[in-house]
PDB file of N, CA and C in Angstrom:
ATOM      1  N   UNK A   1       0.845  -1.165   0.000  1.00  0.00           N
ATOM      2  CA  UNK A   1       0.000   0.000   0.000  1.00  0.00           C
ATOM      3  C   UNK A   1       0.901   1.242   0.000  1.00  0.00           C
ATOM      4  N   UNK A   2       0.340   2.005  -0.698  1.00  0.00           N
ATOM      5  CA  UNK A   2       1.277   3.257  -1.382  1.00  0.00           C
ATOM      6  C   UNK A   2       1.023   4.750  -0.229  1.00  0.00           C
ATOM      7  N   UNK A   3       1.913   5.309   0.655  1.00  0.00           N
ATOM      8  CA  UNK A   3       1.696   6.182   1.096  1.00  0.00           C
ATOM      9  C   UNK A   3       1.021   7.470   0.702  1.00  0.00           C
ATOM     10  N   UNK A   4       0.151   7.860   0.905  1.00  0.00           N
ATOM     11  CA  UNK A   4       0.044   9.256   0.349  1.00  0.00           C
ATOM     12  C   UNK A   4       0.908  10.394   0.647  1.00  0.00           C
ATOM     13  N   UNK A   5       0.616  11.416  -0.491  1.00  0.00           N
ATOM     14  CA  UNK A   5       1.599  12.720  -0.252  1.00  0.00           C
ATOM     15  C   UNK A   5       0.950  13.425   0.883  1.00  0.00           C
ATOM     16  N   UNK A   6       2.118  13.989   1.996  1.00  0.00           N
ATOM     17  CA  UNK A   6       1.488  15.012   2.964  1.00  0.00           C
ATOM     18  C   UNK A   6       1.166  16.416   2.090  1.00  0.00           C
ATOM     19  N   UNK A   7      -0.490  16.930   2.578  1.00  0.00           N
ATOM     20  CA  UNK A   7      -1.271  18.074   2.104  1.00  0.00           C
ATOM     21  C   UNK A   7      -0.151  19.252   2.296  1.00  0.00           C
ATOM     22  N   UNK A   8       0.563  19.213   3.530  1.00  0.00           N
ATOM     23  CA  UNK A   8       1.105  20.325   4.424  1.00  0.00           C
ATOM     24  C   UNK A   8       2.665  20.416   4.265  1.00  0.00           C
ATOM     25  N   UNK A   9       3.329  19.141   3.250  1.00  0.00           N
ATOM     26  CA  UNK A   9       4.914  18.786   3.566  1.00  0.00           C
ATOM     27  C   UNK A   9       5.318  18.635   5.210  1.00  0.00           C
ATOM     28  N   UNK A  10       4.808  18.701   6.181  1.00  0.00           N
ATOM     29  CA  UNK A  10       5.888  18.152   7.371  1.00  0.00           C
ATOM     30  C   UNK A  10       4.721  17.907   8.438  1.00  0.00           C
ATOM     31  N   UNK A  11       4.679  16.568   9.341  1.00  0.00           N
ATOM     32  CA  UNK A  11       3.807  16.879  10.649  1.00  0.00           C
ATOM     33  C   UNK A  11       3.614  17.848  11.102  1.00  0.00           C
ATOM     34  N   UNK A  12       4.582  18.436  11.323  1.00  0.00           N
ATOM     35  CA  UNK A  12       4.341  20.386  12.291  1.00  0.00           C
ATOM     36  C   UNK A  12       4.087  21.249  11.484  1.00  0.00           C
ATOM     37  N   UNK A  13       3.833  21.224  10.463  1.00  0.00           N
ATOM     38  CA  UNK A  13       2.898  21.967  10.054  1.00  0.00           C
ATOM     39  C   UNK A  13       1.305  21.498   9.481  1.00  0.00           C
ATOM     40  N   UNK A  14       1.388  19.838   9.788  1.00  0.00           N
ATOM     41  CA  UNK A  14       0.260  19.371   9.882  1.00  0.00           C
ATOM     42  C   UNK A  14      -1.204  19.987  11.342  1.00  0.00           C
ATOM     43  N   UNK A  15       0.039  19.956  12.525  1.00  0.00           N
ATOM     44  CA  UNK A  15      -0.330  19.879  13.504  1.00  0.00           C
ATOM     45  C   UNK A  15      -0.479  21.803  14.396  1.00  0.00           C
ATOM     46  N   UNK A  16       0.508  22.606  13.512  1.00  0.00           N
ATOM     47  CA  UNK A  16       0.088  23.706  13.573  1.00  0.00           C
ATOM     48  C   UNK A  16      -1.268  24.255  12.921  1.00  0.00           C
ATOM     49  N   UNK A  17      -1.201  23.451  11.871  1.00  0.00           N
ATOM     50  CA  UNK A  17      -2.546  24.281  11.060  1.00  0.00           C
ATOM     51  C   UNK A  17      -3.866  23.943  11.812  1.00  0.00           C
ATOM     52  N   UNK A  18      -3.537  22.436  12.152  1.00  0.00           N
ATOM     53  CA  UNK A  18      -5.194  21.894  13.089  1.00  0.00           C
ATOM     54  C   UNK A  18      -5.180  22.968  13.967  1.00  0.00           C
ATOM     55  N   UNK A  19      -4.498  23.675  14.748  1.00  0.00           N
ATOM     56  CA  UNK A  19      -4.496  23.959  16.279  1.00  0.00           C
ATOM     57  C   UNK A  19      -4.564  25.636  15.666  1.00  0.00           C
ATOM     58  N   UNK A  20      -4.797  25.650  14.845  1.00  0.00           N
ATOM     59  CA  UNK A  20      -4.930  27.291  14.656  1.00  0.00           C
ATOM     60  C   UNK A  20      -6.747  27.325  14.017  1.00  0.00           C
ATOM     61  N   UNK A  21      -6.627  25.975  13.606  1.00  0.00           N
ATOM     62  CA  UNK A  21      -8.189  26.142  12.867  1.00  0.00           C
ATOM     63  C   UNK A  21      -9.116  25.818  14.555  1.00  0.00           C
ATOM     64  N   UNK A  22      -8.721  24.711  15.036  1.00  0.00           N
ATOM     65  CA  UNK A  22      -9.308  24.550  16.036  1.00  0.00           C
ATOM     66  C   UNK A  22      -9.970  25.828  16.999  1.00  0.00           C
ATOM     67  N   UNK A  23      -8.660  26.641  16.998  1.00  0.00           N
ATOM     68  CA  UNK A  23      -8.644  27.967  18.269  1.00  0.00           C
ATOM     69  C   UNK A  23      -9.459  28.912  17.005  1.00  0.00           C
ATOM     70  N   UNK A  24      -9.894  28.948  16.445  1.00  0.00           N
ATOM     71  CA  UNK A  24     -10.301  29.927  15.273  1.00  0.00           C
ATOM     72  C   UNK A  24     -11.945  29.663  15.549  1.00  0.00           C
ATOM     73  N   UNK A  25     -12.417  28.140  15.122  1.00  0.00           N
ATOM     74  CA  UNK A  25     -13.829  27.663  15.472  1.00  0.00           C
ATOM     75  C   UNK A  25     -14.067  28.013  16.864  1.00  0.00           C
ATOM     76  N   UNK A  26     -13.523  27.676  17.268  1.00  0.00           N
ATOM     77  CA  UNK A  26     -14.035  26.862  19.209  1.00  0.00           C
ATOM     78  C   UNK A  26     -14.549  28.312  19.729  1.00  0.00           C
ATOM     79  N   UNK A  27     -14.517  29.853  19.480  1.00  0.00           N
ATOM     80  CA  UNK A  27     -14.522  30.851  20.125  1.00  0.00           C
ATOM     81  C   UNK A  27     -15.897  30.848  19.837  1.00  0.00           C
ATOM     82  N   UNK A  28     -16.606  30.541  18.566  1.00  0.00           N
ATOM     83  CA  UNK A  28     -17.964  30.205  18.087  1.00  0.00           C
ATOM     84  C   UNK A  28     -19.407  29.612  19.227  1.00  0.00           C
ATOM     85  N   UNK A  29     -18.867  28.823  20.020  1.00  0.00           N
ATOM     86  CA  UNK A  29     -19.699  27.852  20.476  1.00  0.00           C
ATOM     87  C   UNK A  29     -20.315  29.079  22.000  1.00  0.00           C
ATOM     88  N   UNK A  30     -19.260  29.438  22.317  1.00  0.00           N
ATOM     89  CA  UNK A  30     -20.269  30.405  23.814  1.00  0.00           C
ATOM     90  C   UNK A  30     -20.921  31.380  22.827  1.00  0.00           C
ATOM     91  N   UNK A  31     -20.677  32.267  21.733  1.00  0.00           N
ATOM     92  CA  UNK A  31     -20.659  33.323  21.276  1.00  0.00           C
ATOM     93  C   UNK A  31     -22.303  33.170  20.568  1.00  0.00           C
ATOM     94  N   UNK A  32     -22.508  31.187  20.113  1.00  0.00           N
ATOM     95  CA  UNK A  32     -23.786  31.277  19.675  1.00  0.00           C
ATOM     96  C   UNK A  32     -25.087  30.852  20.938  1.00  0.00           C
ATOM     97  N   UNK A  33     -24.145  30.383  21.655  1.00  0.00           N
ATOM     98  CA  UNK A  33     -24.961  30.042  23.030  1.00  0.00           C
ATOM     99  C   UNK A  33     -25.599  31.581  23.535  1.00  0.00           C
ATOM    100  N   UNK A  34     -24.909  32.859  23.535  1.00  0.00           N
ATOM    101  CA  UNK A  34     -25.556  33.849  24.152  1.00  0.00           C
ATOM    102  C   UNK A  34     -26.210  34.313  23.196  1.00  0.00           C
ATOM    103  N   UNK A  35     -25.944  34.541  21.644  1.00  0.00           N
ATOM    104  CA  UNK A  35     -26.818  34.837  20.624  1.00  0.00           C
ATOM    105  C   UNK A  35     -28.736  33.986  21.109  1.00  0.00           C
ATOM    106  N   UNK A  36     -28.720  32.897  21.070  1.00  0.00           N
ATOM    107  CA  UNK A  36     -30.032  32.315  21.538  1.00  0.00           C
ATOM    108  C   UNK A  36     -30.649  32.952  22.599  1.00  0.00           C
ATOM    109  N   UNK A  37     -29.467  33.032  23.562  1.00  0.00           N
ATOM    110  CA  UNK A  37     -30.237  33.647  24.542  1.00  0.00           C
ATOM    111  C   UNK A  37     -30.575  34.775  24.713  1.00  0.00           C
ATOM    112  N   UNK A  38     -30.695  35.467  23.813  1.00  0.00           N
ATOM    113  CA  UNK A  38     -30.489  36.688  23.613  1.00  0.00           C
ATOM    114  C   UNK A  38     -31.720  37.166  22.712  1.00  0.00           C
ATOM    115  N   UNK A  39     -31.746  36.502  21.978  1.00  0.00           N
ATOM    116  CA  UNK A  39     -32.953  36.181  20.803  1.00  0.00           C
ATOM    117  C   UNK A  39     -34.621  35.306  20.926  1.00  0.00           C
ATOM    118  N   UNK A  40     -34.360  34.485  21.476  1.00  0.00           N
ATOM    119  CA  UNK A  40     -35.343  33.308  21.607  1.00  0.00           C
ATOM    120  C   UNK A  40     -36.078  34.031  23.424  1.00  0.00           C
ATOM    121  N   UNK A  41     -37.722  34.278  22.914  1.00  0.00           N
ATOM    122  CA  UNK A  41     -38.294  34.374  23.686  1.00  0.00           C
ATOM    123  C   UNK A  41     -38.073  33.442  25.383  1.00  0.00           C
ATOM    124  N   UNK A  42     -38.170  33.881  26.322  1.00  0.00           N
ATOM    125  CA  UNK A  42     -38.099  33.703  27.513  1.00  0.00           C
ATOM    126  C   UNK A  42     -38.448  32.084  27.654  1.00  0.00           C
ATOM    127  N   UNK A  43     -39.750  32.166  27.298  1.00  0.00           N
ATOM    128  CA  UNK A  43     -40.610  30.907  27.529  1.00  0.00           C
ATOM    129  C   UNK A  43     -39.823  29.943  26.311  1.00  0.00           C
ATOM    130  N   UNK A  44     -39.147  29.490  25.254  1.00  0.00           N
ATOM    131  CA  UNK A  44     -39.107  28.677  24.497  1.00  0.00           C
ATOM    132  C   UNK A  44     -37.330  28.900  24.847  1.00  0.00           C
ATOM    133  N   UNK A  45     -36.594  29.481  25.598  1.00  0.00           N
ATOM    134  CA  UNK A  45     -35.082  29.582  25.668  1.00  0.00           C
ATOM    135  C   UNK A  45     -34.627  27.968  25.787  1.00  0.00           C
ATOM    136  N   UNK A  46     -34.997  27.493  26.799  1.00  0.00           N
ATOM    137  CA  UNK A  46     -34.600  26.242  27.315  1.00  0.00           C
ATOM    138  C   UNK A  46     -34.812  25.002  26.361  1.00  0.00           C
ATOM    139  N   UNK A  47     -35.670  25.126  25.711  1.00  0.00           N
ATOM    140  CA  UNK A  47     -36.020  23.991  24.629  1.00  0.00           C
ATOM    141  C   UNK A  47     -35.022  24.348  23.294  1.00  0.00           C
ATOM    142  N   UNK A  48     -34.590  25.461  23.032  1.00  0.00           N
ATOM    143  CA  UNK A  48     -34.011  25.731  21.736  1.00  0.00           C
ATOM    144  C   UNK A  48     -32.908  25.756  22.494  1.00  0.00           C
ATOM    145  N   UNK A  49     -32.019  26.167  23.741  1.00  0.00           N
ATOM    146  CA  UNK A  49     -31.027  25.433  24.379  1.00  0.00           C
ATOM    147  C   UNK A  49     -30.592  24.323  24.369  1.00  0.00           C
ATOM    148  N   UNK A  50     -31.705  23.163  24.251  1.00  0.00           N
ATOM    149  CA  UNK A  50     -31.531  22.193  24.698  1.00  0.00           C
ATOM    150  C   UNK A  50     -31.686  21.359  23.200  1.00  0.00           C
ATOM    151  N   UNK A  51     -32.399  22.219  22.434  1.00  0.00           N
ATOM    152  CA  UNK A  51     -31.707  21.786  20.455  1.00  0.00           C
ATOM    153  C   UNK A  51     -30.343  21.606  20.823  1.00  0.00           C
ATOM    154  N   UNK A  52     -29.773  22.750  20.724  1.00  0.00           N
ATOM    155  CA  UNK A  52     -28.473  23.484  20.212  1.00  0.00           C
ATOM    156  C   UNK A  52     -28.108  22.068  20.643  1.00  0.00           C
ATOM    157  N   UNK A  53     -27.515  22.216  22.058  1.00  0.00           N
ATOM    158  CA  UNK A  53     -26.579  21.320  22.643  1.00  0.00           C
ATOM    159  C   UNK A  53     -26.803  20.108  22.141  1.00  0.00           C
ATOM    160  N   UNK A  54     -28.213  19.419  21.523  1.00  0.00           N
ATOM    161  CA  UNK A  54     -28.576  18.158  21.021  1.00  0.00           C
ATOM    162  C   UNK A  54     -27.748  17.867  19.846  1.00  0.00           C
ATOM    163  N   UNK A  55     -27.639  18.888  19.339  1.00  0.00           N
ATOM    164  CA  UNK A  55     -27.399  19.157  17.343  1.00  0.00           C
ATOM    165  C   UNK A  55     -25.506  19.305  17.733  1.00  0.00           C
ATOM    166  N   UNK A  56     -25.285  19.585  19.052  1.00  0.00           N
ATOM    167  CA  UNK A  56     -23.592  19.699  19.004  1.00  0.00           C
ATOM    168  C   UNK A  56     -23.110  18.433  19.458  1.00  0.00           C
ATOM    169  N   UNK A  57     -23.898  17.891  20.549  1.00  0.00           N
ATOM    170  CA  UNK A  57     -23.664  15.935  20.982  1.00  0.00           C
ATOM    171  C   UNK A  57     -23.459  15.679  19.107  1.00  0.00           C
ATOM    172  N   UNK A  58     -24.502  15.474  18.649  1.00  0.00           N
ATOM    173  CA  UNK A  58     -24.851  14.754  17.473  1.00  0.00           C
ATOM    174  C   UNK A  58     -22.990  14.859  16.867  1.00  0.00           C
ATOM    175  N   UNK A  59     -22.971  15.690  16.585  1.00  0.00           N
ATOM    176  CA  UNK A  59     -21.608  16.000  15.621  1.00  0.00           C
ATOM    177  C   UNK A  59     -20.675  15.495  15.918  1.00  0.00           C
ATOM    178  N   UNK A  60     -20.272  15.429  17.980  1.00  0.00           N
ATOM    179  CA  UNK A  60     -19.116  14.805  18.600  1.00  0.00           C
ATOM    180  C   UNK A  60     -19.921  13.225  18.312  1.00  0.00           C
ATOM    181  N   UNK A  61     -20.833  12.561  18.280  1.00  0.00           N
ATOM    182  CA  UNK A  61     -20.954  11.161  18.102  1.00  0.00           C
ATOM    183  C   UNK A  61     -20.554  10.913  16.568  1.00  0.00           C
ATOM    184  N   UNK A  62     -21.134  11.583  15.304  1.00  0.00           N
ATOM    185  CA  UNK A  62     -20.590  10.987  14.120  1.00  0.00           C
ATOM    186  C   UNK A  62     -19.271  11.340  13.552  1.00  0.00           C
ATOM    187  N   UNK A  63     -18.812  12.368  15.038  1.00  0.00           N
ATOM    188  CA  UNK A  63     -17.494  13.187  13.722  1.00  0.00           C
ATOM    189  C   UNK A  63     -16.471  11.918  13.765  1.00  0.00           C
ATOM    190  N   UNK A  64     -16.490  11.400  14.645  1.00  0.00           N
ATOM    191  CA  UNK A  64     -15.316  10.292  14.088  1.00  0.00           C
ATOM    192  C   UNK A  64     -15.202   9.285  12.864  1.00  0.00           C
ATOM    193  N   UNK A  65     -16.476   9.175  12.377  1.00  0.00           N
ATOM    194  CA  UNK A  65     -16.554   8.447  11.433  1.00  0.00           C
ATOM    195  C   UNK A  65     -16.412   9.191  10.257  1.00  0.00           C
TER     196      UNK A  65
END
């Protein structure tokens, strides 16, 4: 079985680029958590809370595949 070519030429810059995309997304996740709350009537907060966080489980269960 035939290696593939690295996208990046070297691990460390494999492993820099993840960790810059990573820290780039991840600031996203409180930023849309207060957007909802912020938006979504009083009475329906907790149920469209309780989407969100459903719809973000979901992603950590299939992202490995």
């Amino acid at each position: 079985m035939a290696a593939e070519p690295a996208l990046l030429g070297s691990p460390l810059l494999a492993v820099i680029a993840v960790s810059v995309a990573y820290g780039l997304v991840v600031v996203i996740f409180p930023l849309l958590d207060a957007a909802v709350i912020a938006t979504c009537p009083p009475r329906q907060t907790a149920g469209v809370i309780g989407a969100l966080f459903a719809l973000q489980a979901i992603g950590g269960i299939i992202g490995p595949w």
